[in-house]
Structures are given as structure tokens and as C-alpha cells.
Protein backbone atom coordinates (compact mmCIF):
# COMPACT_ATOMS: atom_id res chain seq x y z
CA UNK A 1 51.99 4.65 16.99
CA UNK A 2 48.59 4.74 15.05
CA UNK A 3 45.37 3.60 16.12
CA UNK A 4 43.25 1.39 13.42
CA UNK A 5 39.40 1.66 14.13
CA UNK A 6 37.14 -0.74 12.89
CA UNK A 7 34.33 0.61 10.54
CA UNK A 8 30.92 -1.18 10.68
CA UNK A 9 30.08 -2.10 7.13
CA UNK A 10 27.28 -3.73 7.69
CA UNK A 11 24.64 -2.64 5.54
CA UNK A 12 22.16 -0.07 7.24
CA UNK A 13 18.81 -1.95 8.51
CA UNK A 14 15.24 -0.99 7.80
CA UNK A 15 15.08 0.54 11.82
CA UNK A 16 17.19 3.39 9.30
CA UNK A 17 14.01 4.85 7.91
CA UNK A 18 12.03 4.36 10.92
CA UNK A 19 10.95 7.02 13.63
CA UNK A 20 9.70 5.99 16.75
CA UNK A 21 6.54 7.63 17.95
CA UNK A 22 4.03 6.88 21.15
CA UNK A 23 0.57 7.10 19.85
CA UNK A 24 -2.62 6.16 22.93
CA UNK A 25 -5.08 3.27 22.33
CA UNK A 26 -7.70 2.04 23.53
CA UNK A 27 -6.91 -0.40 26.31
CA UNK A 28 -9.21 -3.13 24.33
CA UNK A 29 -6.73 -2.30 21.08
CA UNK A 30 -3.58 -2.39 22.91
CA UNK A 31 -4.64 -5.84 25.02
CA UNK A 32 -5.22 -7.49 21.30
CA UNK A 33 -1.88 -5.98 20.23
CA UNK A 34 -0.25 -7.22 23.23
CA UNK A 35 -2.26 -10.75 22.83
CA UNK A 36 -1.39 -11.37 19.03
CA UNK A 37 2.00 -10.49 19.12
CA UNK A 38 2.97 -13.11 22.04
CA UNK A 39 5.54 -14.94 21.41
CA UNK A 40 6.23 -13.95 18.09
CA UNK A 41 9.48 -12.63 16.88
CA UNK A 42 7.83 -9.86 14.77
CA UNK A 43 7.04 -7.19 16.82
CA UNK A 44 4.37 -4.68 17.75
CA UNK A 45 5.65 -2.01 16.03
CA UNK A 46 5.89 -4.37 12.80
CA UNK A 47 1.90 -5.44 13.52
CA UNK A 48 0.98 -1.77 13.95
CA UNK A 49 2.95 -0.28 10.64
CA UNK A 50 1.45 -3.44 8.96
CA UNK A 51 -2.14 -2.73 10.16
CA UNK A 52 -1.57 0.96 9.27
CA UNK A 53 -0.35 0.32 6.12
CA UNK A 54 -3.29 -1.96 4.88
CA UNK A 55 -5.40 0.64 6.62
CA UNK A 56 -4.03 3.29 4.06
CA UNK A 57 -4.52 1.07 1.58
CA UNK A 58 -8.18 0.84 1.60
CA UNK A 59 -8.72 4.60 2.31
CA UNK A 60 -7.21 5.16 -1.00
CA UNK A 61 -8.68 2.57 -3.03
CA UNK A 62 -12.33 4.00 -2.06
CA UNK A 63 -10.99 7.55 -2.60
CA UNK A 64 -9.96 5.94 -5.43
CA UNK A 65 -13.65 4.03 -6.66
CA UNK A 66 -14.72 7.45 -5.95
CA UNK A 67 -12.95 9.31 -8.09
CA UNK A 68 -14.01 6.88 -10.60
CA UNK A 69 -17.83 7.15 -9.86
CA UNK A 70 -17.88 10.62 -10.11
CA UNK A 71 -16.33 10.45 -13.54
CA UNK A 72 -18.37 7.51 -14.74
CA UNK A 73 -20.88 10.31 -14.24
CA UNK A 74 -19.61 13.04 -16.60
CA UNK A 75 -20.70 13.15 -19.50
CA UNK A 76 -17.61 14.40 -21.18
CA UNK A 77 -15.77 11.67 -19.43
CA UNK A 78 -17.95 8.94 -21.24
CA UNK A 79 -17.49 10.59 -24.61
CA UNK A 80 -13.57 10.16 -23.99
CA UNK A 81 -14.63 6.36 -22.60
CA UNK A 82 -16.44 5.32 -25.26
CA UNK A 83 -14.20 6.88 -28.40
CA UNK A 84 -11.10 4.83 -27.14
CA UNK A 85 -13.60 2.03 -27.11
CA UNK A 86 -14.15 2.50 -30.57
CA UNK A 87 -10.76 3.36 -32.01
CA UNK A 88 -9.61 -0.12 -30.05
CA UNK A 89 -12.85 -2.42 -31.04
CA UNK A 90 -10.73 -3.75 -33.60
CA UNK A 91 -7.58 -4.44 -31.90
CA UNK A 92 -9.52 -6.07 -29.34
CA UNK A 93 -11.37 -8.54 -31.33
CA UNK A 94 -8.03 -9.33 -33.45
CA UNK A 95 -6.63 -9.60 -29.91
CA UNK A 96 -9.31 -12.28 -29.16
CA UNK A 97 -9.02 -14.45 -32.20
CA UNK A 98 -5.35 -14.47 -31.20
CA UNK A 99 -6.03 -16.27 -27.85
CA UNK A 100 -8.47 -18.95 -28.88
């Protein structure tokens, strides 16, 4: 007499590649947490990733702007800039008769 088990074949959810973690915050933080997510079906933890994740976001594009200030600076940098200018001056205007 065999036994037949049921596989689940469901396909894995996102919760997969998640960890849980218990981070403190301020009470203030954690009351505006608790009053935006109120009665919504999306969840803290999908408020706080998405918070994080825009957070992130705009700590690398100003690493980012700085990078390219500091280069905008160099003067071998602007030698580079301003040869591919000139080797695509042409292209460019051909490229703008194109579009009119």
C-alpha cells in the first residue's frame, strides 16, 4: 500500500528572498509607520523596504553627481570630454537635420 503526497507547485513568493530583521525607531517614526499603513493591505514591512529602497536611491545618485563633479574638474577628464565632442560634432548635427 503506497502513500501519494501532494507536492506544492506553487511558484515560490517574493517572502523567498526576504529576511526578517527587528531594527528600533523612533517612537515618532514608528507612530507614522503605524498611521500610514492603516488599513492598507500593503504592509509595514513593504512601506519600510520601499522607503529604504528610495532612500538608497538618492545616496547613490549624489555619490553619483559627485563622482561627476570631481571629474568635471580634471583636466584630463575634459580633454577626453571634449575630443568625443569633436569626433561626434558631425554625427550630431546630421542627427539633427534628420529630426526636423
Amino acid at each position: 500500500m503506497g502513500r501519494t503526497v501532494a507536492k506544492d507547485t506553487a511558484p515560490k513568493r517574493a517572502r523567498a528572498s526576504s529576511r526578517k530583521v527587528t531594527y528600533s525607531l523612533p517612537a515618532a517614526v514608528a507612530h507614522e509607520v503605524d498611521r500610514r499603513c492603516a488599513g492598507s493591505e500593503r504592509g509595514k514591512s513593504r512601506l519600510v523596504a520601499e522607503a529604504l529602497a528610495f532612500y538608497f536611491a538618492a545616496q547613490d545618485r549624489r555619490a553619483l553627481a559627485l563622482l561627476y563633479a570631481e571629474a568635471a574638474q580634471d583636466p584630463q577628464f575634459q580633454a577626453d570630454n571634449d575630443a568625443v565632442q569633436q569626433d561626434f560634432a558631425a554625427l550630431d548635427r546630421e542627427a539633427g537635420k534628420a529630426l526636423r
